[in-house]
N, C-alpha and C. Protein backbone atom coordinates (compact mmCIF):
# COMPACT_ATOMS: atom_id res chain seq x y z
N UNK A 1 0.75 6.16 13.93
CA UNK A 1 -0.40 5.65 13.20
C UNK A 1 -0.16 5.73 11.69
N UNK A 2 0.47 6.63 11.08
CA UNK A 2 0.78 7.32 9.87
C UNK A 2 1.59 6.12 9.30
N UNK A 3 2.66 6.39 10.23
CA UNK A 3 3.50 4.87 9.57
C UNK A 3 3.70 3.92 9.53
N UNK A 4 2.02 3.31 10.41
CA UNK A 4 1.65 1.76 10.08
C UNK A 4 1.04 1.47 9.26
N UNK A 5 0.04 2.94 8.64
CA UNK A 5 -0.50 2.93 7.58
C UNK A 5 0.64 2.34 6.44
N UNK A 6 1.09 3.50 6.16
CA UNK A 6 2.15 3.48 5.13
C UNK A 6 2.88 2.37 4.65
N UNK A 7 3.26 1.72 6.08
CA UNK A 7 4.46 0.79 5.80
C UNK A 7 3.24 -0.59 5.47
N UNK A 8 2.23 -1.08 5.69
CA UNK A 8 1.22 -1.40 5.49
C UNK A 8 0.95 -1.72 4.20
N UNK A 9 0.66 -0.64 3.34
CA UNK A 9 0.42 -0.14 2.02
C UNK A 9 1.47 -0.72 1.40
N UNK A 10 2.98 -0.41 1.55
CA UNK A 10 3.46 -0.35 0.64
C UNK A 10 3.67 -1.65 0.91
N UNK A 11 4.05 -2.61 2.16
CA UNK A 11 4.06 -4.09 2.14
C UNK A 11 3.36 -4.50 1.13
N UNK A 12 1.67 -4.39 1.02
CA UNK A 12 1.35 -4.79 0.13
C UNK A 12 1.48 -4.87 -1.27
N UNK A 13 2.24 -3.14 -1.82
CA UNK A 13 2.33 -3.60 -3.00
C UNK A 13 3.65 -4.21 -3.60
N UNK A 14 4.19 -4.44 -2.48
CA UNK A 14 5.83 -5.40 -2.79
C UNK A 14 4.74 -6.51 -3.07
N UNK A 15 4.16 -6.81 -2.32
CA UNK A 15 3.62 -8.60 -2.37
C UNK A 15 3.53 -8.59 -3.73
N UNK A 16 2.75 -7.64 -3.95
CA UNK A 16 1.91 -7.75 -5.55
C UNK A 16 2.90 -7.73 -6.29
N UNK A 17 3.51 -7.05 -6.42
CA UNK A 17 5.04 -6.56 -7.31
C UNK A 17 5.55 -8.07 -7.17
N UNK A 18 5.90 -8.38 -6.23
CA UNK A 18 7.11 -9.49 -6.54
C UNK A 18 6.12 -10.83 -6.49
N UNK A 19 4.97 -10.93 -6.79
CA UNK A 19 3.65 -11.95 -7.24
C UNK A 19 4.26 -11.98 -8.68
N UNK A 20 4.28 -10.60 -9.58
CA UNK A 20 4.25 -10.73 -10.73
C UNK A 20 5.70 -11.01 -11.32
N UNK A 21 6.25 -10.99 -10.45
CA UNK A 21 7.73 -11.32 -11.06
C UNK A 21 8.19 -13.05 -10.60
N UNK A 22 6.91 -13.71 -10.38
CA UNK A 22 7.12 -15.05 -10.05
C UNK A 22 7.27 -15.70 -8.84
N UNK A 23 7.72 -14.62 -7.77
CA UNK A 23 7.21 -14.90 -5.97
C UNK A 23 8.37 -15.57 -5.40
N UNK A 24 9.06 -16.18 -6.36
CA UNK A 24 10.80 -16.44 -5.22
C UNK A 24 11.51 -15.65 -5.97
N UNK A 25 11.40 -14.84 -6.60
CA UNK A 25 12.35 -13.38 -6.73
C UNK A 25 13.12 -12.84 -5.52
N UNK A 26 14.10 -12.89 -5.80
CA UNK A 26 14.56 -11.96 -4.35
C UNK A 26 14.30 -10.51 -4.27
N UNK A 27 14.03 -9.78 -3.09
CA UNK A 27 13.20 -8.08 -3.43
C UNK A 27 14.72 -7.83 -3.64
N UNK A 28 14.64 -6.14 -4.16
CA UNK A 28 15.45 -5.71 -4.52
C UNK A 28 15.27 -4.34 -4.47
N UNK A 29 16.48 -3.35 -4.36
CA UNK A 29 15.78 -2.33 -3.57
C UNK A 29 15.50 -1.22 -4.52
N UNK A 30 15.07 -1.75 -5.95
CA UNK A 30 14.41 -0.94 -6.86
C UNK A 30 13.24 -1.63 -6.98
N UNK A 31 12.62 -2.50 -6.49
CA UNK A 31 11.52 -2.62 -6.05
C UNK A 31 10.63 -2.10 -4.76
N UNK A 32 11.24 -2.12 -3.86
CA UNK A 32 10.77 -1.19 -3.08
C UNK A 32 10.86 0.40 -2.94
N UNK A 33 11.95 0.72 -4.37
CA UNK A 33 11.59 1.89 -4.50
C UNK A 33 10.31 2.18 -5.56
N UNK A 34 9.81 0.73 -6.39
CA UNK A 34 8.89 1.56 -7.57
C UNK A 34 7.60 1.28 -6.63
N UNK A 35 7.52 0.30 -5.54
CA UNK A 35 6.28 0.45 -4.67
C UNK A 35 6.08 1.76 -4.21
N UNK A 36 7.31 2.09 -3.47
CA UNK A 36 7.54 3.55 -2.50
C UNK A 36 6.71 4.68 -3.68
N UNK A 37 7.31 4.78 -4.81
CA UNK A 37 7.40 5.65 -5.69
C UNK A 37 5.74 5.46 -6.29
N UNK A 38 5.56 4.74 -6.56
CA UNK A 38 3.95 4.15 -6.82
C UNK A 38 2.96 4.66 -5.95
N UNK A 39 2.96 4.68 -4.98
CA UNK A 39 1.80 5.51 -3.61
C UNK A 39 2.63 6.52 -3.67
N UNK A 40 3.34 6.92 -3.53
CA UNK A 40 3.87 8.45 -3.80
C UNK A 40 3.52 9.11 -4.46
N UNK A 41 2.81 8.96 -6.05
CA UNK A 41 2.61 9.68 -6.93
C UNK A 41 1.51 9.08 -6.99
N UNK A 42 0.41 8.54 -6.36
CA UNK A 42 -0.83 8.07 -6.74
C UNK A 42 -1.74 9.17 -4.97
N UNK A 43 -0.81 9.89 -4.40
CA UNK A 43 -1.66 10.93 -3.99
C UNK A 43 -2.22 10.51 -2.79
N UNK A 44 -2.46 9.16 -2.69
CA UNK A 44 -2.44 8.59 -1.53
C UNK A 44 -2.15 8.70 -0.10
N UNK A 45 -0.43 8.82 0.00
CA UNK A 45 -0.16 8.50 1.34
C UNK A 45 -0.16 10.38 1.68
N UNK A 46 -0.59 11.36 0.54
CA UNK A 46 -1.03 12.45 1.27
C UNK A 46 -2.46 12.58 1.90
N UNK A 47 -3.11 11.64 0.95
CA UNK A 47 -4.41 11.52 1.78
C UNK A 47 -4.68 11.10 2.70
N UNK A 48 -4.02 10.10 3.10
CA UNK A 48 -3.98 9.31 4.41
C UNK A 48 -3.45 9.92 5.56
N UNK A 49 -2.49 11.14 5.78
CA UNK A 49 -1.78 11.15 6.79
C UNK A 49 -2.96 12.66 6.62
N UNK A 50 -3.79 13.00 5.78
CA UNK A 50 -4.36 14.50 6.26
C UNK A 50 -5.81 13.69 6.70
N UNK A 51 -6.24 12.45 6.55
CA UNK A 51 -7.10 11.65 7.09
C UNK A 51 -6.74 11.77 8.49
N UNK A 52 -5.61 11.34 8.97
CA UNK A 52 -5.68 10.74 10.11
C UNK A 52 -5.33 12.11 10.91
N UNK A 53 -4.26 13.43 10.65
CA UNK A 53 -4.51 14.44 11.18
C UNK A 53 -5.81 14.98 11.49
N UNK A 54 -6.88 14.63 10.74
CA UNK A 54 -8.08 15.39 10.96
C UNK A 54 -9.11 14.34 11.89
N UNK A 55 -8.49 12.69 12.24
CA UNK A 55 -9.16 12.00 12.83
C UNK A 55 -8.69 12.38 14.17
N UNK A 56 -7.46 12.33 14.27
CA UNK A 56 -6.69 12.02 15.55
C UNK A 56 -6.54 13.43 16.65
N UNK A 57 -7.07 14.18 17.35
CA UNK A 57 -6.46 14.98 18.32
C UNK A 57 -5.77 14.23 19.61
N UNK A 58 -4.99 15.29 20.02
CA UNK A 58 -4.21 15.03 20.81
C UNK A 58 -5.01 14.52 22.45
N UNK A 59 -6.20 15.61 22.20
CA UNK A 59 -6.84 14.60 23.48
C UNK A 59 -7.52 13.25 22.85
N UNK A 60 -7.95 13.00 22.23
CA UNK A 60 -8.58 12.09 21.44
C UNK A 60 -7.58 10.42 21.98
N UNK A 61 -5.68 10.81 21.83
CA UNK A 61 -5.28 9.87 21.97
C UNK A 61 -5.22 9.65 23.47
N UNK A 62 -5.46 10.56 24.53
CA UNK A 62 -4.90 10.04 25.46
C UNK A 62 -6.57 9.38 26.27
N UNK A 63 -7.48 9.71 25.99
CA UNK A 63 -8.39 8.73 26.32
C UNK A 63 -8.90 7.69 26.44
N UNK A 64 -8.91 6.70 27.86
CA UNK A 64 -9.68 5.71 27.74
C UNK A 64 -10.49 5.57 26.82
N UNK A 65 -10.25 3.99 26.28
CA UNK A 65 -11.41 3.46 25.91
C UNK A 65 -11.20 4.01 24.00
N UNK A 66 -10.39 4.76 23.57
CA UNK A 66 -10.77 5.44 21.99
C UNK A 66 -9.18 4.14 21.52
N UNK A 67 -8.39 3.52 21.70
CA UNK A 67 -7.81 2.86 21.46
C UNK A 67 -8.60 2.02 19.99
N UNK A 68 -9.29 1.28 20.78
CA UNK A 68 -9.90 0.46 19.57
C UNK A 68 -10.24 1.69 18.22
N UNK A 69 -10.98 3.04 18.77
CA UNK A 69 -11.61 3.63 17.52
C UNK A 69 -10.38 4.04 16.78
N UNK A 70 -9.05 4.20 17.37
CA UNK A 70 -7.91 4.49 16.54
C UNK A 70 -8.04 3.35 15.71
N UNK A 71 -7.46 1.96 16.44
CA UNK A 71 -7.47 0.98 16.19
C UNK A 71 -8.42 0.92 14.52
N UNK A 72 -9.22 0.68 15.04
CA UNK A 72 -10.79 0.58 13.51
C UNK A 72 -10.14 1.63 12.61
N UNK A 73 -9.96 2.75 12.82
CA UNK A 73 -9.47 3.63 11.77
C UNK A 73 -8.31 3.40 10.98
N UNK A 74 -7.26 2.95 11.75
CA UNK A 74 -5.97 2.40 11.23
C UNK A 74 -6.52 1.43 10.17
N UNK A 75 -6.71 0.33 10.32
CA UNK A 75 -7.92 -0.59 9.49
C UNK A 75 -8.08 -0.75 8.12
N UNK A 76 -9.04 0.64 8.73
CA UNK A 76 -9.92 1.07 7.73
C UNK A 76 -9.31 1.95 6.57
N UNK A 77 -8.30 2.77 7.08
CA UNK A 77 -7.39 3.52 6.16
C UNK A 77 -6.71 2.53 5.51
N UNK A 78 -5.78 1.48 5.69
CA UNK A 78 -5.20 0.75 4.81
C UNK A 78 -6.35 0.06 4.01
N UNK A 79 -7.51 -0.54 4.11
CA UNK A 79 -8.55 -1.05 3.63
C UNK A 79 -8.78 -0.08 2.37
N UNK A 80 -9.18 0.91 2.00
CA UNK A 80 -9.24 1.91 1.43
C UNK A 80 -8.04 2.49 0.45
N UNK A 81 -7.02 2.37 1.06
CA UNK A 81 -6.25 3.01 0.21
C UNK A 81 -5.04 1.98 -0.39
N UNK A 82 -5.08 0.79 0.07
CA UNK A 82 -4.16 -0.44 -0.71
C UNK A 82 -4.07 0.00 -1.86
N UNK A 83 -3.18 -1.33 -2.20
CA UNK A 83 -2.93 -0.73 -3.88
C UNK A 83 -3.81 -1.86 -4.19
N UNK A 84 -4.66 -1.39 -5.20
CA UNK A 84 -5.62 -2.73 -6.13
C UNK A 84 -5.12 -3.05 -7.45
N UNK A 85 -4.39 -4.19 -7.79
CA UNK A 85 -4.36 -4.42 -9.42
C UNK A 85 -5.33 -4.72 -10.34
N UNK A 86 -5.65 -4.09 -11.24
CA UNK A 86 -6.54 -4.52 -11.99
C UNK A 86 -6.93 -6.30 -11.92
N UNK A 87 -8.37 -6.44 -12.23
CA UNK A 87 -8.28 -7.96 -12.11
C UNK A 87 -7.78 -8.48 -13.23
N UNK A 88 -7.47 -8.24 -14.42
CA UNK A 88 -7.17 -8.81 -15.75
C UNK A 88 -5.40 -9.29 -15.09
N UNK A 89 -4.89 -8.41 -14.56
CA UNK A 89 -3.24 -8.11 -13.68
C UNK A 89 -3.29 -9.10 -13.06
N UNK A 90 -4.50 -9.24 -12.16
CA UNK A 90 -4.38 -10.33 -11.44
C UNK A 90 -4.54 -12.03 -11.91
N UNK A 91 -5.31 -11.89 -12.81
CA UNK A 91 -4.76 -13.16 -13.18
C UNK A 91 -3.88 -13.90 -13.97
N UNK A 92 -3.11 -12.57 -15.02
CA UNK A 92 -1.94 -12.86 -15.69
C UNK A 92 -0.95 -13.16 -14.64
N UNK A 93 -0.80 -12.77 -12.90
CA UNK A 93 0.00 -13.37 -12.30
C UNK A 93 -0.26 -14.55 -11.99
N UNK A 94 -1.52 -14.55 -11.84
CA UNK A 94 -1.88 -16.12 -11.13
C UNK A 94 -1.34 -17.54 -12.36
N UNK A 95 -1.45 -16.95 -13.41
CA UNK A 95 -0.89 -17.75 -14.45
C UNK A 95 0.34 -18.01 -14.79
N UNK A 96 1.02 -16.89 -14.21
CA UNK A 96 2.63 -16.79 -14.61
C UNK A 96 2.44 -16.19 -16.13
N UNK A 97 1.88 -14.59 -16.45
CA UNK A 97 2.04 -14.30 -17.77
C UNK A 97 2.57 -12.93 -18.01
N UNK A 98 2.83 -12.30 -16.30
CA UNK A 98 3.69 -11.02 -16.56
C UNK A 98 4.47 -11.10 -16.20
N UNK A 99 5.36 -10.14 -17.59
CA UNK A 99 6.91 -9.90 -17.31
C UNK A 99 6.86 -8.28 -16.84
N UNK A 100 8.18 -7.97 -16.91
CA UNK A 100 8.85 -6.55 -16.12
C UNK A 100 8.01 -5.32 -16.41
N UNK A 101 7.61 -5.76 -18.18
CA UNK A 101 6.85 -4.18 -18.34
C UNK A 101 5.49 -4.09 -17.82
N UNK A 102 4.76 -5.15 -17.64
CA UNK A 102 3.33 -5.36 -16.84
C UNK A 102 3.74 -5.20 -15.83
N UNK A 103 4.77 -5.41 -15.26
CA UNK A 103 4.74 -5.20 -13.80
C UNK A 103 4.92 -3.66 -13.27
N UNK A 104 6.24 -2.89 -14.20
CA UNK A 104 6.27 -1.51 -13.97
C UNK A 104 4.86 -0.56 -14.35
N UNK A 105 4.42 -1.03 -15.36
CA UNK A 105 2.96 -0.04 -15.93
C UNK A 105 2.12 -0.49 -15.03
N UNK A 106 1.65 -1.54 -13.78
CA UNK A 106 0.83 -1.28 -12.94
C UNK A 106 1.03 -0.57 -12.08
N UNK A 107 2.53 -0.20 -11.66
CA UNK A 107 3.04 0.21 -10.52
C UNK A 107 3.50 1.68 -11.02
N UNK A 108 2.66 2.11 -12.07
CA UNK A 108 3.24 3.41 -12.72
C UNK A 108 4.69 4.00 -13.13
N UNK A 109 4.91 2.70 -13.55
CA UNK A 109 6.55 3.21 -13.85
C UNK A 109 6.28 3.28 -15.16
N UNK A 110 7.15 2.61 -16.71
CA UNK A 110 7.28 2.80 -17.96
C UNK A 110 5.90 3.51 -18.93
């Protein structure tokens, strides 16, 4: 569950990341490290996995019928904890107006 969250999350903030670098960028794997590194230090994916420890018991999973409530929770945790760019961010991409250092200072790098 942990690491559909995760991998989830950070999908998304490649999208965003390589949005702002113009979108046929090829990824690169210092981009998926400043995503990785970005929810890493934004405290997040510790919150999420002590979320779902405290949702999930072990009888909890093997019961009929709680599938879906995993299900909804899974969800709901990526819903919550995505990465959001500022909207001003968002539309300097939609324009084509950020370069590398807008892109690292959203993603907490420079």
């Amino acid at each position: 569950m942990g690491y559909i969250v995760d991998l989830t999350i950070l999908m998304q903030s490649l999208f965003w990341l390589m949005q702002a670098r113009g979108g046929g960028s090829a990824i690169q794997v210092k981009f998926i490290e400043l995503a990785f590194d970005a929810y890493a230090k934004s405290g997040d994916r510790t919150k999420v996995h002590k979320e779902i420890r405290s949702y999930v018991t072990k009888t909890m999973v093997f019961k009929h019928g709680q599938r879906d409530q995993i299900l909804e929770k899974v969800i709901d945790l990526i819903y919550t904890n995505r990465f959001q760019p500022p909207e001003n961010y968002k539309i300097c991409v939609r324009d084509g107006i950020v370069d590398d250092d807008d892109a690292d200072h959203a993603w907490g790098g420079k």
